[in-house]
C-alpha atoms as a PDB file:
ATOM      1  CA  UNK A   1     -18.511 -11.598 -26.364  1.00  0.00           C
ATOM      2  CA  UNK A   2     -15.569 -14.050 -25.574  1.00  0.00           C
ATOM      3  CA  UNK A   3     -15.178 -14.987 -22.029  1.00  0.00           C
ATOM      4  CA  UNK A   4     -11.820 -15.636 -20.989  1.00  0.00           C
ATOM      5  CA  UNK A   5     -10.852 -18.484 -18.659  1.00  0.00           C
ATOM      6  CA  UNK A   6      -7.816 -19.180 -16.653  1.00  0.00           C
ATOM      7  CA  UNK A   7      -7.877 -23.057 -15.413  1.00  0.00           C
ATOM      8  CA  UNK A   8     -11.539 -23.280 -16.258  1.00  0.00           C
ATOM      9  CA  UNK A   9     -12.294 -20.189 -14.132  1.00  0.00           C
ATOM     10  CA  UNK A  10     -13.553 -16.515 -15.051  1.00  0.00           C
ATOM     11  CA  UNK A  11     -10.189 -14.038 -15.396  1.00  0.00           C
ATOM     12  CA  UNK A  12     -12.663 -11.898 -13.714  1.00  0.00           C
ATOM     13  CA  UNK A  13     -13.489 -14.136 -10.664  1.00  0.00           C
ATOM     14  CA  UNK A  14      -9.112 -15.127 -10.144  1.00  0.00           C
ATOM     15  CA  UNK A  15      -9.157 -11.175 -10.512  1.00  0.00           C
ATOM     16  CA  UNK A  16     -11.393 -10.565  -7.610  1.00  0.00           C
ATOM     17  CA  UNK A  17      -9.882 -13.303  -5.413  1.00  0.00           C
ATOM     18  CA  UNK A  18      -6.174 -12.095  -6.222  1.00  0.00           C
ATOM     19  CA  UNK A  19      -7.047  -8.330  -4.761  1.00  0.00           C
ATOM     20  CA  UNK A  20      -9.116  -9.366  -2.111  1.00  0.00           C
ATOM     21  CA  UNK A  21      -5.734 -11.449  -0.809  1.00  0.00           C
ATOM     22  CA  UNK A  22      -3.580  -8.805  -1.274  1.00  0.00           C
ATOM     23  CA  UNK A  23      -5.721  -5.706  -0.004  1.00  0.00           C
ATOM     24  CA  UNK A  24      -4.608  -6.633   3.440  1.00  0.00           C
ATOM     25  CA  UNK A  25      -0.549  -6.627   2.249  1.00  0.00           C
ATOM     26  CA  UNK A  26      -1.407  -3.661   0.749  1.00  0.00           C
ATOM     27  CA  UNK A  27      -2.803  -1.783   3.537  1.00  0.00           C
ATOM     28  CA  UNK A  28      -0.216  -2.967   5.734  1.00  0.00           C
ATOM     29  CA  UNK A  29       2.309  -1.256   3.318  1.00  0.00           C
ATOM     30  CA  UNK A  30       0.478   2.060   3.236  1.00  0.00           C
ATOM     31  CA  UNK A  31       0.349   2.260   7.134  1.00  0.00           C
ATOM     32  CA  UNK A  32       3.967   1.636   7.032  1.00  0.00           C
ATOM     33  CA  UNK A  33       4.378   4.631   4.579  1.00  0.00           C
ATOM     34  CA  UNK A  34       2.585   6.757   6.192  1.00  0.00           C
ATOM     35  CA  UNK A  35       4.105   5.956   9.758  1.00  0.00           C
ATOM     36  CA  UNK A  36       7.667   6.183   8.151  1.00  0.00           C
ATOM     37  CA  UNK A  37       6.639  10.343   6.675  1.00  0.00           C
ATOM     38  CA  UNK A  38       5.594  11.276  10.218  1.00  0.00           C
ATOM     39  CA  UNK A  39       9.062   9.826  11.682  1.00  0.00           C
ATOM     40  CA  UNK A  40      10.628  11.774   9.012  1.00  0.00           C
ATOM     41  CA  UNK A  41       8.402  14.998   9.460  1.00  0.00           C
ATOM     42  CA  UNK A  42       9.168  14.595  12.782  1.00  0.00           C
ATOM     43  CA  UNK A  43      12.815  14.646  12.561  1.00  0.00           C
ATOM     44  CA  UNK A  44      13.193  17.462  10.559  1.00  0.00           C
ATOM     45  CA  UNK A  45      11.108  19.868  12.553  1.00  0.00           C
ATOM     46  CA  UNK A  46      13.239  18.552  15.883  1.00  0.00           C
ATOM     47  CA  UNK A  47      16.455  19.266  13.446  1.00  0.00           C
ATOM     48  CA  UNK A  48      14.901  22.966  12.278  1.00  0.00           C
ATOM     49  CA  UNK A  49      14.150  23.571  15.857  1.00  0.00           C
ATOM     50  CA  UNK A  50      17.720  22.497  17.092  1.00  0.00           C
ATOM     51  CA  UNK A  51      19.236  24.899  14.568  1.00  0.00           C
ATOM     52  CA  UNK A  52      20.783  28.390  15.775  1.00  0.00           C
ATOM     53  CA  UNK A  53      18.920  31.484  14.246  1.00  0.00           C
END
């Protein structure tokens, strides 16, 4: 089996070290998702509620 290298390092080992930086970007991004639905859940039930029957 071939072993790829990237600058004399495993692809596998820049791999690993790439998502390990960016798993905290990337959490940070989710939380902002997820805090941006509830705003929006949020507003809709306050405009469903405000609404005349």
């Amino acid at each position: 089996m071939i072993a790829f290298h990237i600058a004399g390092l495993p692809v596998e080992e820049i791999l690993l070290a790439a998502v390990a930086a960016a798993s905290p970007v990337i959490a940070l991004i989710g939380w902002e998702v997820s805090s941006r639905v509830k705003r929006f859940k949020a507003f809709v039930r306050r405009r469903a509620a405000d609404q005349p029957p």
